[in-house]
Protein backbone atom coordinates (compact mmCIF):
# COMPACT_ATOMS: atom_id res chain seq x y z
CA UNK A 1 4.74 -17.82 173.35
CA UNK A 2 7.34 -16.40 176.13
CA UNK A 3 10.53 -14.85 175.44
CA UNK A 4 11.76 -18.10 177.53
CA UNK A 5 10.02 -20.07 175.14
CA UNK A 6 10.70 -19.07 172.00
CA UNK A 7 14.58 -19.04 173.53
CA UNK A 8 14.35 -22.74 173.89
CA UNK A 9 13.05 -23.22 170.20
CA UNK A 10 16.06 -20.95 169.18
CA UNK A 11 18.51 -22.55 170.42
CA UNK A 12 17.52 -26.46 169.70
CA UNK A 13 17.47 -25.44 166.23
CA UNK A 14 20.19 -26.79 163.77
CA UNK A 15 22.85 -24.13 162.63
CA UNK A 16 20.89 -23.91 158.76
CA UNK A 17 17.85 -23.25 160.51
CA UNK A 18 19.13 -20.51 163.09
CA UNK A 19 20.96 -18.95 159.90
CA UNK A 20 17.23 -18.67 158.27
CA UNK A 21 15.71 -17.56 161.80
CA UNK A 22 18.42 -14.52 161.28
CA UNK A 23 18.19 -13.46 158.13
CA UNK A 24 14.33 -13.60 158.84
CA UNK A 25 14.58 -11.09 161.62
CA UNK A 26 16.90 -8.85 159.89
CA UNK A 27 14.37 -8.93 156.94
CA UNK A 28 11.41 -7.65 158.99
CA UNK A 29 13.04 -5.56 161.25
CA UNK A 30 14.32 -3.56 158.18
CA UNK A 31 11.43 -4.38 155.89
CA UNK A 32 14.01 -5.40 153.17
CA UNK A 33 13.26 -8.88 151.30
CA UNK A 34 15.96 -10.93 149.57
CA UNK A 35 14.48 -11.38 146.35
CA UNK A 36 11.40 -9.24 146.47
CA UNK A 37 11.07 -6.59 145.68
CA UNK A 38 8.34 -3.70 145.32
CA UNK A 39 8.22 -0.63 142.56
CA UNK A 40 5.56 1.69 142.17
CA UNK A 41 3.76 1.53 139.25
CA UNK A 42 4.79 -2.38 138.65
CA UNK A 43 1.94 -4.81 139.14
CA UNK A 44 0.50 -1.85 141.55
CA UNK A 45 3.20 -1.48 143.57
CA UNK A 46 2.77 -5.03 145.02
CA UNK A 47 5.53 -7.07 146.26
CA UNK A 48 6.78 -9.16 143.00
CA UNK A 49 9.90 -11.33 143.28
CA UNK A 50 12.70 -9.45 142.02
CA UNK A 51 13.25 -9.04 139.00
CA UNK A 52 10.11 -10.06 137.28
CA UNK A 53 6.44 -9.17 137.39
CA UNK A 54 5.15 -12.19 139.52
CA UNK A 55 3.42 -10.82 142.17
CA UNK A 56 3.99 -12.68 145.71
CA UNK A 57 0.45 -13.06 145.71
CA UNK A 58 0.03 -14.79 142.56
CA UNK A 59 2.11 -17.38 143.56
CA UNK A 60 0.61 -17.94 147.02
CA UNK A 61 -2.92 -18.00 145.36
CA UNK A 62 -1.64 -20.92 143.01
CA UNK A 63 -0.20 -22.36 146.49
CA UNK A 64 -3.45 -22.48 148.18
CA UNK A 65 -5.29 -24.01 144.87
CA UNK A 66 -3.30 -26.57 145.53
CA UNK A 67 -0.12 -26.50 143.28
CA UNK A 68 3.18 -27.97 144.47
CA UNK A 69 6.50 -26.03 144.28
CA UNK A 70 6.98 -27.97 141.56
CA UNK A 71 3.67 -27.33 139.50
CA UNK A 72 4.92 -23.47 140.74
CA UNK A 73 8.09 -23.76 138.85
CA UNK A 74 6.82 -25.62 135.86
CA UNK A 75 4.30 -22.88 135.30
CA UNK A 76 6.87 -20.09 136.31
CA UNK A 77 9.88 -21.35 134.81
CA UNK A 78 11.43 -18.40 134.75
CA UNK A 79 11.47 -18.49 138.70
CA UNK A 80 14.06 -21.01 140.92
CA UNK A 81 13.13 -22.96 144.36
CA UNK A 82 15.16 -20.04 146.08
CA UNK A 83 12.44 -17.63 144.63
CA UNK A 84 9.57 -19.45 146.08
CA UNK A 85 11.61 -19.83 149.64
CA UNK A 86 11.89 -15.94 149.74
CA UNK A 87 8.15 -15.50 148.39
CA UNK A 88 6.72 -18.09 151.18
CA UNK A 89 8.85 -15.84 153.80
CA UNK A 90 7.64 -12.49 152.49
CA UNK A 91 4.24 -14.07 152.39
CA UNK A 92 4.37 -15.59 156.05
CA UNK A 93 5.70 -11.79 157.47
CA UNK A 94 3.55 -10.09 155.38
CA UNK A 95 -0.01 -12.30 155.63
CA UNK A 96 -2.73 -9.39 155.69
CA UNK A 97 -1.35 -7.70 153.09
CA UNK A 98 -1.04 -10.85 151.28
CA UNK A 99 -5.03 -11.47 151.55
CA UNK A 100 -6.01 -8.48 150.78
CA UNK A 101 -4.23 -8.37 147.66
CA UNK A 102 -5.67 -11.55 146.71
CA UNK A 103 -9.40 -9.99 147.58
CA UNK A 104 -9.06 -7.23 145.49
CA UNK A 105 -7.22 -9.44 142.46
CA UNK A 106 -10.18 -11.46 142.87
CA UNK A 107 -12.76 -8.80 142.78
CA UNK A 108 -11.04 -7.17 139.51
């Protein structure tokens, strides 16, 4: 996609959407994730959403296995729907390191 392309997209978004378009940029360009967070030496340093142990990747395993947001919830219920928005962005951005965590989860 062009830069005049993607400028078209932009700018027929709705307001909510190009206020989630932003604070997606600002996110990656910085590398800093509302709500996710990563420590060394928790869960192997892999991204977890903040304030817990639940690594990204867990939840976008349980995703692909075919569980709703809600199932998601229900099983997590520490977690909120906001948690799962900022997990699904981290995990869109951050894809191959996503899979490969999920590889070597698997292979444990």
């Amino acid at each position: 996609m062009t830069l005049d392309e993607l400028r078209t997209h932009l700018l027929a978004l709705t307001p909510v959407e190009k206020a989630e378009v932003v604070q997606l940029l600002v996110q990656s360009l910085g590398d800093i994730w509302l709500g996710i967070e990563k420590t060394p030496g928790v869960v192997g340093g892999d991204a977890c959403v903040s304030g817990t142990r639940i690594p990204v990747w867990d939840l976008v395993q349980y995703r692909r296995m075919g569980a709703s947001d809600a199932k998601i919830l229900e099983a997590y219920p520490q977690l909120t729907a906001m948690d799962l928005t900022h997990a699904w962005q981290y995990a869109e951005a951050h894809s191959a390191e996503i899979k490969l965590a999920i590889q070597q989860n698997e292979a444990a």
